[in-house]
C-alpha atoms as a PDB file:
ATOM      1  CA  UNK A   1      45.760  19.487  38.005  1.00  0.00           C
ATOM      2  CA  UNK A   2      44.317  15.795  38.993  1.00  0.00           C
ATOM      3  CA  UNK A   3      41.214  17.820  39.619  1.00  0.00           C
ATOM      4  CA  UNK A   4      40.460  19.692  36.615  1.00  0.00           C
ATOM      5  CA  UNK A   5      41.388  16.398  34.514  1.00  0.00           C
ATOM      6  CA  UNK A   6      38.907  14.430  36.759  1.00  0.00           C
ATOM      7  CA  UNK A   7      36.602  16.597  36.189  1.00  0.00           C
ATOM      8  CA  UNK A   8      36.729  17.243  32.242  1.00  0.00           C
ATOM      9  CA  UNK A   9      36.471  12.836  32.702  1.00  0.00           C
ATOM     10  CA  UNK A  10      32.692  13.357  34.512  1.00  0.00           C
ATOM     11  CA  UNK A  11      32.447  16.257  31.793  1.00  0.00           C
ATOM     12  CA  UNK A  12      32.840  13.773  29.338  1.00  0.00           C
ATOM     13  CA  UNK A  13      30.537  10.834  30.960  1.00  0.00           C
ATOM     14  CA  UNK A  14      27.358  11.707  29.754  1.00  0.00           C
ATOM     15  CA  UNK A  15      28.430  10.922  25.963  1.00  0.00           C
ATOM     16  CA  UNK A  16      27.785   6.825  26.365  1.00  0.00           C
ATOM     17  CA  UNK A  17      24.305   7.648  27.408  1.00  0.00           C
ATOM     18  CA  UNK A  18      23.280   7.902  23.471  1.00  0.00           C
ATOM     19  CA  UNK A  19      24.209   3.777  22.407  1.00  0.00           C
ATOM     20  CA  UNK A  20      20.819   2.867  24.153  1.00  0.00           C
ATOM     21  CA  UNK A  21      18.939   5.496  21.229  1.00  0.00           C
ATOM     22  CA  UNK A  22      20.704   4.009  18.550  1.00  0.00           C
ATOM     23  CA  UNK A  23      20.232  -0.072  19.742  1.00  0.00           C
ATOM     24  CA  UNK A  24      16.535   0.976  19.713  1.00  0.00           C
ATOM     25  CA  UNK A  25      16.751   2.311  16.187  1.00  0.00           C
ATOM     26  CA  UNK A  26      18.133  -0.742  15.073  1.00  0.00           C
ATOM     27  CA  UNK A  27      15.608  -2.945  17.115  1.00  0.00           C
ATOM     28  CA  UNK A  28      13.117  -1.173  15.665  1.00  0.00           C
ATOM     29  CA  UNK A  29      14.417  -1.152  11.744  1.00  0.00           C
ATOM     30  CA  UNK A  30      14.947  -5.332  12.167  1.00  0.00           C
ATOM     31  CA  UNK A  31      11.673  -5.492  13.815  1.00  0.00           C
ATOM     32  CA  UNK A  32       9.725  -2.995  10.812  1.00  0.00           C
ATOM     33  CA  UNK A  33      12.090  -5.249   8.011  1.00  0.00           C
ATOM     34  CA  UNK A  34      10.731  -8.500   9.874  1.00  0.00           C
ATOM     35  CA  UNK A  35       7.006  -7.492   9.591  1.00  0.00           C
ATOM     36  CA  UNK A  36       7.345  -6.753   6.063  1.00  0.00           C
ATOM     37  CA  UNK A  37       8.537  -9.952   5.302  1.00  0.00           C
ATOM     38  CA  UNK A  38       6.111 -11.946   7.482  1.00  0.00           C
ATOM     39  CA  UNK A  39       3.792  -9.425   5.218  1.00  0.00           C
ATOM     40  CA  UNK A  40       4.984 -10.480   2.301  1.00  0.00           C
ATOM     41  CA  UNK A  41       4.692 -14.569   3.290  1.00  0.00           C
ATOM     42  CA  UNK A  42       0.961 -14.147   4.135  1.00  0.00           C
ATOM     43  CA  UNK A  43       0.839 -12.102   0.930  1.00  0.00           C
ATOM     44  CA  UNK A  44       2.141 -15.022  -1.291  1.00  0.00           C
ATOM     45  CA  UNK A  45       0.571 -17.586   0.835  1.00  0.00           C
ATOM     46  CA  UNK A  46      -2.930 -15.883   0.045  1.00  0.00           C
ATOM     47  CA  UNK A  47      -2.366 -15.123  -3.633  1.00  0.00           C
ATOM     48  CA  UNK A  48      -1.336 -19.181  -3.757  1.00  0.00           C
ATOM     49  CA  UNK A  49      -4.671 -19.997  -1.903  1.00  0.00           C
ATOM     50  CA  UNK A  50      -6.714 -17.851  -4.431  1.00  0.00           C
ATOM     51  CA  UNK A  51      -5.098 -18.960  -7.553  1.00  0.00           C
ATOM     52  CA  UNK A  52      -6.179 -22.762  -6.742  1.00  0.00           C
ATOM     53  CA  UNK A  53      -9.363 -21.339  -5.936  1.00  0.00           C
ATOM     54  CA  UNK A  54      -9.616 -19.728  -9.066  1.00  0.00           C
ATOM     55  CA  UNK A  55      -8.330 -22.085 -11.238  1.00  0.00           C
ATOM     56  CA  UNK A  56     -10.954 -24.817 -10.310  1.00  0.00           C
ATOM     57  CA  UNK A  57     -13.882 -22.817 -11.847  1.00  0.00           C
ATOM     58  CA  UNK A  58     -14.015 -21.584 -15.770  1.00  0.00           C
ATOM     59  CA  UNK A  59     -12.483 -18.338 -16.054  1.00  0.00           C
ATOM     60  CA  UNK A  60     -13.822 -15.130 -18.114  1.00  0.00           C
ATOM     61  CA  UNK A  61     -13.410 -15.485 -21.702  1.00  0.00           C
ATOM     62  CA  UNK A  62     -12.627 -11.837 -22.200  1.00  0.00           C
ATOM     63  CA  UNK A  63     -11.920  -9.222 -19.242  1.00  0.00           C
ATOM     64  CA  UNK A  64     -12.602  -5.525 -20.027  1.00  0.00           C
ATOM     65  CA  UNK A  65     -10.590  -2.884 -17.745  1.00  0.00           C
ATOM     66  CA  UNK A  66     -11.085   0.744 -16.977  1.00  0.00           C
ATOM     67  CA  UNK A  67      -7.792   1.911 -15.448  1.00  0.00           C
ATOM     68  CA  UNK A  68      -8.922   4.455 -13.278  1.00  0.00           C
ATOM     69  CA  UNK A  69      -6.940   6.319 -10.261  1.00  0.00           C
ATOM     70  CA  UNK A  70      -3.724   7.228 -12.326  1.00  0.00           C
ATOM     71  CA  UNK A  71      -3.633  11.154 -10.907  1.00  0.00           C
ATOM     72  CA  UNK A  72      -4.837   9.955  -7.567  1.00  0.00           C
ATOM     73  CA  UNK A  73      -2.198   7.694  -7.148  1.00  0.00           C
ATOM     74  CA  UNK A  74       0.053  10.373  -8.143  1.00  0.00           C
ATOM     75  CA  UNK A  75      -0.498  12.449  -5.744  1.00  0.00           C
ATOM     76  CA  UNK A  76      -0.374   9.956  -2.918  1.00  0.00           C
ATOM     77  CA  UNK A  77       2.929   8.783  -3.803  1.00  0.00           C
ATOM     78  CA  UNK A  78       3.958  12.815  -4.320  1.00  0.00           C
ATOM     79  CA  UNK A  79       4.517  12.192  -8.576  1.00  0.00           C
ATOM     80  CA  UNK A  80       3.510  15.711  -9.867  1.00  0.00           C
ATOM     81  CA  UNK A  81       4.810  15.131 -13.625  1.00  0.00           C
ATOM     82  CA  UNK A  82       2.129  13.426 -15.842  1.00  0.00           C
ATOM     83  CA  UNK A  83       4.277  11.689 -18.015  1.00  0.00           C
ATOM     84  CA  UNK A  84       5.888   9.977 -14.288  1.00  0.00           C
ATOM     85  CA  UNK A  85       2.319   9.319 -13.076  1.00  0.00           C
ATOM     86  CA  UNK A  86       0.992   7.619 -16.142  1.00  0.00           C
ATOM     87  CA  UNK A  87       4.280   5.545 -16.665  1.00  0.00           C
ATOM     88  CA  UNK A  88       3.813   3.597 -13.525  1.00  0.00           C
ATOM     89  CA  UNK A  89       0.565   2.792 -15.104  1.00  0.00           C
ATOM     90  CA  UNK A  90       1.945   2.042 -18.328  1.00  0.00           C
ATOM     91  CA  UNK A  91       4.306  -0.925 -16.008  1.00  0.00           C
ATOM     92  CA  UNK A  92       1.076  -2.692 -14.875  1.00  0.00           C
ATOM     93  CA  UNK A  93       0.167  -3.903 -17.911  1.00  0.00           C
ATOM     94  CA  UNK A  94       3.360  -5.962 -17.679  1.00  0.00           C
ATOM     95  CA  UNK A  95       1.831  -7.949 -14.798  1.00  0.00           C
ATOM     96  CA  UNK A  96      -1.563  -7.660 -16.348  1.00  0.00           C
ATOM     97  CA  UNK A  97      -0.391  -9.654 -19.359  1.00  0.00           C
ATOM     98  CA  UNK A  98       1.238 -12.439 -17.167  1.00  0.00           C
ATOM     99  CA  UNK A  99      -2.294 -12.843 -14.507  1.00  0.00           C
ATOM    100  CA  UNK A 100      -3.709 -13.465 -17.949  1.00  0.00           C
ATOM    101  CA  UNK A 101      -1.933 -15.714 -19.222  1.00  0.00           C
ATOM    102  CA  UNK A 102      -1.739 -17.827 -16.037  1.00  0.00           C
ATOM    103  CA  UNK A 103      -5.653 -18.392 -16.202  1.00  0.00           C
ATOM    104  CA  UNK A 104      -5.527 -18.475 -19.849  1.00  0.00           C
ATOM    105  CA  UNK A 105      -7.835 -15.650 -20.442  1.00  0.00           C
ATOM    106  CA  UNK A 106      -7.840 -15.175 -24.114  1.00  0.00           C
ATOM    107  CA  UNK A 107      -9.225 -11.472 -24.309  1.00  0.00           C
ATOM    108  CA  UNK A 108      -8.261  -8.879 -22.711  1.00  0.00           C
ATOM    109  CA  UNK A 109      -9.682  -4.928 -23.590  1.00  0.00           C
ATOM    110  CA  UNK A 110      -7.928  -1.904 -21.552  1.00  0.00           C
ATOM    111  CA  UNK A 111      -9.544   1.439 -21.887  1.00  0.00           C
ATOM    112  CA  UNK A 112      -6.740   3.876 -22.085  1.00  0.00           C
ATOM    113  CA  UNK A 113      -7.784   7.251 -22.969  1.00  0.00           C
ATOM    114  CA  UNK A 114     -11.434   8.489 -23.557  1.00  0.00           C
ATOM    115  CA  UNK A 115     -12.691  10.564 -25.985  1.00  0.00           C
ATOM    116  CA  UNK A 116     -13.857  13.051 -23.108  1.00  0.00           C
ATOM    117  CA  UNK A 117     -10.476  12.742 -21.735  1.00  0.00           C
ATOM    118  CA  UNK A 118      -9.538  15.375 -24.856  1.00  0.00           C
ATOM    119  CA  UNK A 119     -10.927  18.165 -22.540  1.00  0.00           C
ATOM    120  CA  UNK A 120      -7.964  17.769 -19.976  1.00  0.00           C
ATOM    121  CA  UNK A 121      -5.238  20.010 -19.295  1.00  0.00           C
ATOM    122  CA  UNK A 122      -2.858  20.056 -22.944  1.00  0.00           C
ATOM    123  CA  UNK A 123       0.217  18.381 -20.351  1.00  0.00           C
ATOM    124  CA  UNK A 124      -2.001  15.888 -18.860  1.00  0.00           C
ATOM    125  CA  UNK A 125      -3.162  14.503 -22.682  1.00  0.00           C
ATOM    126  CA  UNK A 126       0.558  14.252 -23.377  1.00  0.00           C
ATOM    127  CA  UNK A 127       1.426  12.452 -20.523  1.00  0.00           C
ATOM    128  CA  UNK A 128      -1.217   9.600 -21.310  1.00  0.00           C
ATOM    129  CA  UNK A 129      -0.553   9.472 -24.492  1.00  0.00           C
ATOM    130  CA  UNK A 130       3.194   9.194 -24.130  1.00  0.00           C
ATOM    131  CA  UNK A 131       2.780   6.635 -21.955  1.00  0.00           C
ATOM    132  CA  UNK A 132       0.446   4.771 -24.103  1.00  0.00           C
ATOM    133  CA  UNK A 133       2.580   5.348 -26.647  1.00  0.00           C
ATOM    134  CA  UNK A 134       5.884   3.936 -25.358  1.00  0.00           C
ATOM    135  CA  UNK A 135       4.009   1.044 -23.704  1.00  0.00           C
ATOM    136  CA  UNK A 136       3.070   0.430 -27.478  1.00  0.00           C
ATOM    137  CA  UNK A 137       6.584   0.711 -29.063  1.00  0.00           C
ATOM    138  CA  UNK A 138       7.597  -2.200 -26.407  1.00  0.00           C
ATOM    139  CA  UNK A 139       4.795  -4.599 -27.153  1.00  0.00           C
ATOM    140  CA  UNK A 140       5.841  -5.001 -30.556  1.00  0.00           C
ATOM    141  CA  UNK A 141       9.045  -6.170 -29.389  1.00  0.00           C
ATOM    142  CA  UNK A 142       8.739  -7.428 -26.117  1.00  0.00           C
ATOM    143  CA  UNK A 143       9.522 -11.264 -26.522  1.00  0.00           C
ATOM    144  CA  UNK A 144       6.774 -12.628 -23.785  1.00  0.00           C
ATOM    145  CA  UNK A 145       4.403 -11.162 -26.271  1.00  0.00           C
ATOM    146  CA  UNK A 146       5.488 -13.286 -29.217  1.00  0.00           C
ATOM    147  CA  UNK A 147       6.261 -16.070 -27.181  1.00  0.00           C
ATOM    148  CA  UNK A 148       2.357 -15.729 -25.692  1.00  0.00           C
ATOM    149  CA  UNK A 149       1.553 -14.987 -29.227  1.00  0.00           C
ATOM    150  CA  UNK A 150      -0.606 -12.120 -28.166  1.00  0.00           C
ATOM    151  CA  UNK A 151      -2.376  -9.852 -30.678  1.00  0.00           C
ATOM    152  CA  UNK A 152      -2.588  -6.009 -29.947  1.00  0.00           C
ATOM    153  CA  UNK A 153      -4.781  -3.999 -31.494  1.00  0.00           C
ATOM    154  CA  UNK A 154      -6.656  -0.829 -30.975  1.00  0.00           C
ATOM    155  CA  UNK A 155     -10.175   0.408 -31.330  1.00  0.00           C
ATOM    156  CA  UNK A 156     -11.588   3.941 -31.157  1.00  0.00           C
ATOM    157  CA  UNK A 157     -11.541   6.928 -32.939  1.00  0.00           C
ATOM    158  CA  UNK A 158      -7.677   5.949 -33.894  1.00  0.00           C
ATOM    159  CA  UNK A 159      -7.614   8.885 -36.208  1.00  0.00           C
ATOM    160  CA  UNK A 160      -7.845  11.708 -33.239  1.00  0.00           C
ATOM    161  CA  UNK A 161      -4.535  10.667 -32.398  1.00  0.00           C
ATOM    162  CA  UNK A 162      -0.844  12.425 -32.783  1.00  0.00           C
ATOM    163  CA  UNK A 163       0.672  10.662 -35.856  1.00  0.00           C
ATOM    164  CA  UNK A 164       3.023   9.281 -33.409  1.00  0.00           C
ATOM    165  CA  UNK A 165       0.636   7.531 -31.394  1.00  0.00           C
ATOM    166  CA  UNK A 166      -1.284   6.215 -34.084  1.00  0.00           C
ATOM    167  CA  UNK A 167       1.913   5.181 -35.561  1.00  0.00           C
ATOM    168  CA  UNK A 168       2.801   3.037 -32.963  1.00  0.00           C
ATOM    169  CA  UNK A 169      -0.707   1.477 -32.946  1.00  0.00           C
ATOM    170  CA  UNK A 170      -0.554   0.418 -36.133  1.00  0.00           C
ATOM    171  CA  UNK A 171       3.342  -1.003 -35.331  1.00  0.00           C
ATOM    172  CA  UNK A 172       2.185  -2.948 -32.627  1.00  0.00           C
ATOM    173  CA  UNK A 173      -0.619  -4.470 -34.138  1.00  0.00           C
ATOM    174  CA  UNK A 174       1.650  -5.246 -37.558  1.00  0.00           C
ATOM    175  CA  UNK A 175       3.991  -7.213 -35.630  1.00  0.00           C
ATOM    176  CA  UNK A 176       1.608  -9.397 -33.768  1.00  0.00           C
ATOM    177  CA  UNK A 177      -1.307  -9.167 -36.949  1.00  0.00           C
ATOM    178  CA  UNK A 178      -0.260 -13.489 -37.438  1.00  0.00           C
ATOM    179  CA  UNK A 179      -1.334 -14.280 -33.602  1.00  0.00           C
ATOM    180  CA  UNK A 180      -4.609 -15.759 -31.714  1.00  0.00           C
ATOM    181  CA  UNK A 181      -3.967 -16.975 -28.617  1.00  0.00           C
ATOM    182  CA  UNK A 182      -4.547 -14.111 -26.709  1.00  0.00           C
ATOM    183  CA  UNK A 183      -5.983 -11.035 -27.907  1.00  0.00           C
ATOM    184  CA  UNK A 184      -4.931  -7.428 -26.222  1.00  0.00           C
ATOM    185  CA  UNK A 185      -7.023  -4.654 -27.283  1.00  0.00           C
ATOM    186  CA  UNK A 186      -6.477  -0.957 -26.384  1.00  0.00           C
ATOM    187  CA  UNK A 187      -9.199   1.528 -26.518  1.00  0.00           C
ATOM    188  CA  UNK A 188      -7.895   4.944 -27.206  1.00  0.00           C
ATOM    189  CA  UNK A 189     -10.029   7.982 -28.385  1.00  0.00           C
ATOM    190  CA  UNK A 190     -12.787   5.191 -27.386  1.00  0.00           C
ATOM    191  CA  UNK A 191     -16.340   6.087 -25.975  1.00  0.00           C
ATOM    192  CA  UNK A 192     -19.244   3.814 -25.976  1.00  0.00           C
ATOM    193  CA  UNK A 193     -21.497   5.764 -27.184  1.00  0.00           C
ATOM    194  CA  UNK A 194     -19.432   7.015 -30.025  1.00  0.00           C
ATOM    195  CA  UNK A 195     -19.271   3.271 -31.741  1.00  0.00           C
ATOM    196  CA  UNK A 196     -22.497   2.294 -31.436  1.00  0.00           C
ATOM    197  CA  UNK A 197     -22.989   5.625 -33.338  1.00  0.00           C
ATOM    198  CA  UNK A 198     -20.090   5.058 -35.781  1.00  0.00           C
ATOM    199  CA  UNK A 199     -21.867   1.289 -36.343  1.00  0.00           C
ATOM    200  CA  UNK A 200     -25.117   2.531 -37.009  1.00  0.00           C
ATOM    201  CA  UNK A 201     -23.595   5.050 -39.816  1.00  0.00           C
ATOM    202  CA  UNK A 202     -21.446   2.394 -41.218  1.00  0.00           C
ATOM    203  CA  UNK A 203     -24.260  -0.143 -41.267  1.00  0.00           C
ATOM    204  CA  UNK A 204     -26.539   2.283 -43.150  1.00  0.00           C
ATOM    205  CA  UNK A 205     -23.784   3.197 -45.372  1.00  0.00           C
ATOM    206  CA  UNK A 206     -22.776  -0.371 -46.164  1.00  0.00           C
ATOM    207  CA  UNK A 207     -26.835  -0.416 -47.185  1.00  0.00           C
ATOM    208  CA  UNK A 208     -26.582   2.547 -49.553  1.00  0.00           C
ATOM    209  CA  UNK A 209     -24.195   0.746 -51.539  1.00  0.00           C
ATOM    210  CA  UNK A 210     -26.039  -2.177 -51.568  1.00  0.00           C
ATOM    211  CA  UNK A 211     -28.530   0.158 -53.406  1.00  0.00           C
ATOM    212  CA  UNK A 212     -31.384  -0.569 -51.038  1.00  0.00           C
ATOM    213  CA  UNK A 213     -33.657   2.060 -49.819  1.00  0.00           C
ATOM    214  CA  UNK A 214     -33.897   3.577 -46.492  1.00  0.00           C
ATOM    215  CA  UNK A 215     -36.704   2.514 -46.016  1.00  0.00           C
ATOM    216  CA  UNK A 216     -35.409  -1.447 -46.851  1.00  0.00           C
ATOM    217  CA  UNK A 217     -32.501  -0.907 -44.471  1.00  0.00           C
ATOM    218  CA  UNK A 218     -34.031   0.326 -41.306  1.00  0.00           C
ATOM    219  CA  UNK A 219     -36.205  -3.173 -41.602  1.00  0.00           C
ATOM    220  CA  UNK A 220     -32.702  -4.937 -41.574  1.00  0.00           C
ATOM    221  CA  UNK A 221     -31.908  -2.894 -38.103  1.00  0.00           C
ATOM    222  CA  UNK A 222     -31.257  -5.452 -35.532  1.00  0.00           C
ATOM    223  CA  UNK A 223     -28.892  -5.882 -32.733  1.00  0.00           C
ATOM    224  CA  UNK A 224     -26.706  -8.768 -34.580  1.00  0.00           C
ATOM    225  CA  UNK A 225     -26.590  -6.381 -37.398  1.00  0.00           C
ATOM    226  CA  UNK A 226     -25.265  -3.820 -36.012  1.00  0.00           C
ATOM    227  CA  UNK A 227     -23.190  -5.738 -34.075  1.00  0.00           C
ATOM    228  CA  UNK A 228     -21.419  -6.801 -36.867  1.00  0.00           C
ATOM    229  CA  UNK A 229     -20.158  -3.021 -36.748  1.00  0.00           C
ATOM    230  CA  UNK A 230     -18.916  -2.263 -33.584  1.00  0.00           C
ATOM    231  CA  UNK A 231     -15.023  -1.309 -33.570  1.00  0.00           C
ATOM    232  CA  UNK A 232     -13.790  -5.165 -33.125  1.00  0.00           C
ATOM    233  CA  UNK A 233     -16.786  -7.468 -34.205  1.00  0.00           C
ATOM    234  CA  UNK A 234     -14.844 -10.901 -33.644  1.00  0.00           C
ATOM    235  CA  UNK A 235     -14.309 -10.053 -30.102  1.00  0.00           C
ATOM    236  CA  UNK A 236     -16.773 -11.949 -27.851  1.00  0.00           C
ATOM    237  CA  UNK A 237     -18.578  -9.961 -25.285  1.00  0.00           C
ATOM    238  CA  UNK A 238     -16.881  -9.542 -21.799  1.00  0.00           C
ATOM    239  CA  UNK A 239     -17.597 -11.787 -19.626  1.00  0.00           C
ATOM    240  CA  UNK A 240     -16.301  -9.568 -16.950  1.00  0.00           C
ATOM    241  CA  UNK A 241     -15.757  -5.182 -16.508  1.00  0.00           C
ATOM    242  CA  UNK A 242     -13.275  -4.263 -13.757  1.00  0.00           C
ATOM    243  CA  UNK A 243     -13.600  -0.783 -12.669  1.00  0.00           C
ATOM    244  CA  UNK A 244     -10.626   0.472 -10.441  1.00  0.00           C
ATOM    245  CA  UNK A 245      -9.693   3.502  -8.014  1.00  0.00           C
ATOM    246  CA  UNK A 246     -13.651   3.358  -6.501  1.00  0.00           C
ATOM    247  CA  UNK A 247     -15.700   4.476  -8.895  1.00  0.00           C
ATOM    248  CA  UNK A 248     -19.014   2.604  -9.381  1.00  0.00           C
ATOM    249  CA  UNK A 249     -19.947   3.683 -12.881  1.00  0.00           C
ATOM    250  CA  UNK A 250     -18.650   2.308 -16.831  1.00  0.00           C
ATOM    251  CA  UNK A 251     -18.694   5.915 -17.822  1.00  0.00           C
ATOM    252  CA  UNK A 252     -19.174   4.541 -21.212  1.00  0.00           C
ATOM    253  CA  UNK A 253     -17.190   1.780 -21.627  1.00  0.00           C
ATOM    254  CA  UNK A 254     -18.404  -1.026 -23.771  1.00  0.00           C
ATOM    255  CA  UNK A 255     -21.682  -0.102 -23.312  1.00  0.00           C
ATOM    256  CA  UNK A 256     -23.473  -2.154 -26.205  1.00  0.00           C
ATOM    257  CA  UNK A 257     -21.174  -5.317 -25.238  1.00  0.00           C
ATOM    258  CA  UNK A 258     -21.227  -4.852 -21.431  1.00  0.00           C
ATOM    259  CA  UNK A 259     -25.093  -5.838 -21.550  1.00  0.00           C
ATOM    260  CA  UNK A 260     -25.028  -9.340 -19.425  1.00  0.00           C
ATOM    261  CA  UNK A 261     -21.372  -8.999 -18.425  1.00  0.00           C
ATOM    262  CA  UNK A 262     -20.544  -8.736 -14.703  1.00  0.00           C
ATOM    263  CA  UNK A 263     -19.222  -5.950 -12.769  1.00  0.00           C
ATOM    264  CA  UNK A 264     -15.984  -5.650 -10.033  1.00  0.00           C
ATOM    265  CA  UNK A 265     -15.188  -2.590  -8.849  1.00  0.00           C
ATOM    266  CA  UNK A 266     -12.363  -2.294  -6.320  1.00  0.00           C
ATOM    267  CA  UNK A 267     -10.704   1.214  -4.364  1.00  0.00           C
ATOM    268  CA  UNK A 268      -7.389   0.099  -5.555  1.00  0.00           C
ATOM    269  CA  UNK A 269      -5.840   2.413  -7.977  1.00  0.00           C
ATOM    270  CA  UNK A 270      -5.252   1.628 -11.437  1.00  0.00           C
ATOM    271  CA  UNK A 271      -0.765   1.391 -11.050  1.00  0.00           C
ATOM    272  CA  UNK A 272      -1.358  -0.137  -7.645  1.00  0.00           C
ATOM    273  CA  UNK A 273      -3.636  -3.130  -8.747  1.00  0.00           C
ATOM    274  CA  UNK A 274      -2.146  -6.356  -7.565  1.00  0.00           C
ATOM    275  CA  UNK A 275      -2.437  -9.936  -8.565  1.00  0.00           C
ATOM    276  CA  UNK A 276      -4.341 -10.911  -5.432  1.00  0.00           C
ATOM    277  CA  UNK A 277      -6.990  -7.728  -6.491  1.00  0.00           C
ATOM    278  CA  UNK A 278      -7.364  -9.128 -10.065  1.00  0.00           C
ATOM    279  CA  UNK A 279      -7.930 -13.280  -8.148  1.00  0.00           C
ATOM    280  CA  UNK A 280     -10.292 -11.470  -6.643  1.00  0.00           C
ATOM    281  CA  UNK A 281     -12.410 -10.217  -9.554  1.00  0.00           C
ATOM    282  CA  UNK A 282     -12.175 -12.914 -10.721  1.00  0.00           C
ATOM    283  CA  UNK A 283     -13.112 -15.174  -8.318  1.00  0.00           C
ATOM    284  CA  UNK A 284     -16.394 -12.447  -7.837  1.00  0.00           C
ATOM    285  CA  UNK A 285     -17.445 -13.532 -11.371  1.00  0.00           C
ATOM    286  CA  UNK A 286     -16.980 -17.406 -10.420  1.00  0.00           C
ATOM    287  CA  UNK A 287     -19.322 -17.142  -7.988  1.00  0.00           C
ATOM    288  CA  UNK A 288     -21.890 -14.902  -9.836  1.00  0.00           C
ATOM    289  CA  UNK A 289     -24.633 -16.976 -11.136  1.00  0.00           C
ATOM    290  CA  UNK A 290     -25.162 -16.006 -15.113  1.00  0.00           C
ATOM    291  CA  UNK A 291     -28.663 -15.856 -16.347  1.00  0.00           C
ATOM    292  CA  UNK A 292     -28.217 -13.097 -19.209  1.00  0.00           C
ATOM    293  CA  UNK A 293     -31.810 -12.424 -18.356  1.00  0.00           C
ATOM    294  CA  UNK A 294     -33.655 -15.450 -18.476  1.00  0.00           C
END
């Protein structure tokens, strides 16, 4: 009997043998946590470093963004629904706003949807427009936006929108119509070609009633007239076009007031952008020397 019981006991011995596995799971956990932290000190310390660097030089007067990467950063994050994958980028605005305001940057123009972006898949146009959509209903509400006194507005062709969406355009911009300090601007249904076409018409049309002849208005063709016609006239011309996700191309954004403005194009998705990205840009334009073609 004393053998059989010693030997289910040396039977048993081999069980302790697994508290080494586990201590180095939990070495390795505290020492993964501990790296992300000293991560995320060098992270701060460097955003610090580039804000005073940024903040000694003038800053853009108005930044135009294309928000690009939304379905790429979808998929490497494993979000399959639209509506989820343009949400996240619905949240960076939100941080967007704040950067912003920080440098006091008074103008601020986000393409959102394209007018060739009407050819995608019927569930992928809902999803961005959605999004766009509830981002919308919150601005009008959302007290940092009062209390920055921001104005939102949109510019495209507005009226290619579901009723919804276009009713919660003209919401937002209604309940933020009395500010100026900083001016958000959505493009929706917006392509660059499209307004400088829409400008021209309304110029010419503007003439007709005038009563002056054709030939009288195309003499009165010139780029500050028409200007006076783009989609938001009072807006001055960026100073400054970040492209996101790795493209190198505008693709049609802004193109009559993108003439002299700068370019930054960074790999970073569009709901992954960072502050330290957008010190960056910045930062690219301060050292840029400006000689709008002279």
């Amino acid at each position: 009997m004393k053998k059989i019981l010693h030997w289910r006991a040396s039977a048993a011995e081999p069980a302790p043998r697994a508290r080494p596995a586990r201590r180095i799971f939990v070495l390795t956990t505290a020492a993964v946590r501990l790296g992300q932290a000293a991560l995320t000190l060098l992270y701060r310390l460097y955003e610090r470093r580039l804000l005073s660097q940024v903040r000694r030089h003038p800053v853009p007067r108005h930044v135009g963004l294309i928000l690009d990467g939304n379905r790429r950063y979808g998929r490497q994050h494993n979000l399959t629904e639209p509506r989820e994958i343009y949400a996240a980028g619905a949240e960076k605005l939100d941080d967007l706003l704040s950067w912003c305001a920080d440098l006091t940057i008074p103008a601020i123009t986000l393409w959102v949807f394209s007018s060739d972006n009407f050819h995608r898949r019927p569930e992928e146009i809902s999803g961005i427009l959605t999004a766009v959509e509830a981002k919308l209903t919150m601005l009008a509400r959302d007290p940092r936006v009062h209390r920055r006194k921001v104005r939102v507005r949109a510019v495209g062709r507005l009226e290619l929108l579901p009723k919804s969406t276009l009713a919660a355009v003209r919401a937002a911009e209604a309940a933020t119509s009395g500010y100026n300090d900083m001016q958000l601007t959505i493009a929706a249904a917006y392509g660059g070609r499209q307004e400088i076409t829409d400008a021209v018409q309304a110029f010419l049309r503007d003439q007709q009633r005038r009563g002056r002849a054709l030939a009288e208005a195309v003499e009165l063709v010139t780029p500050e007239a028409i200007s006076r016609y783009l989609y938001a006239p009072d807006l001055p011309d960026p100073d400054l076009i970040i492209r996101t996700s790795g493209e190198i191309r505008l693709s049609g954004f802004l193109l009559w007031q993108s003439a002299h403005s700068e370019f930054y194009f960074t790999d970073v998705f569009w709901p992954a952008f960072r502050k330290v990205d957008f010190l960056r840009a910045v930062r690219a334009f301060q050292q840029r020397r400006r000689r709008f073609g002279r």
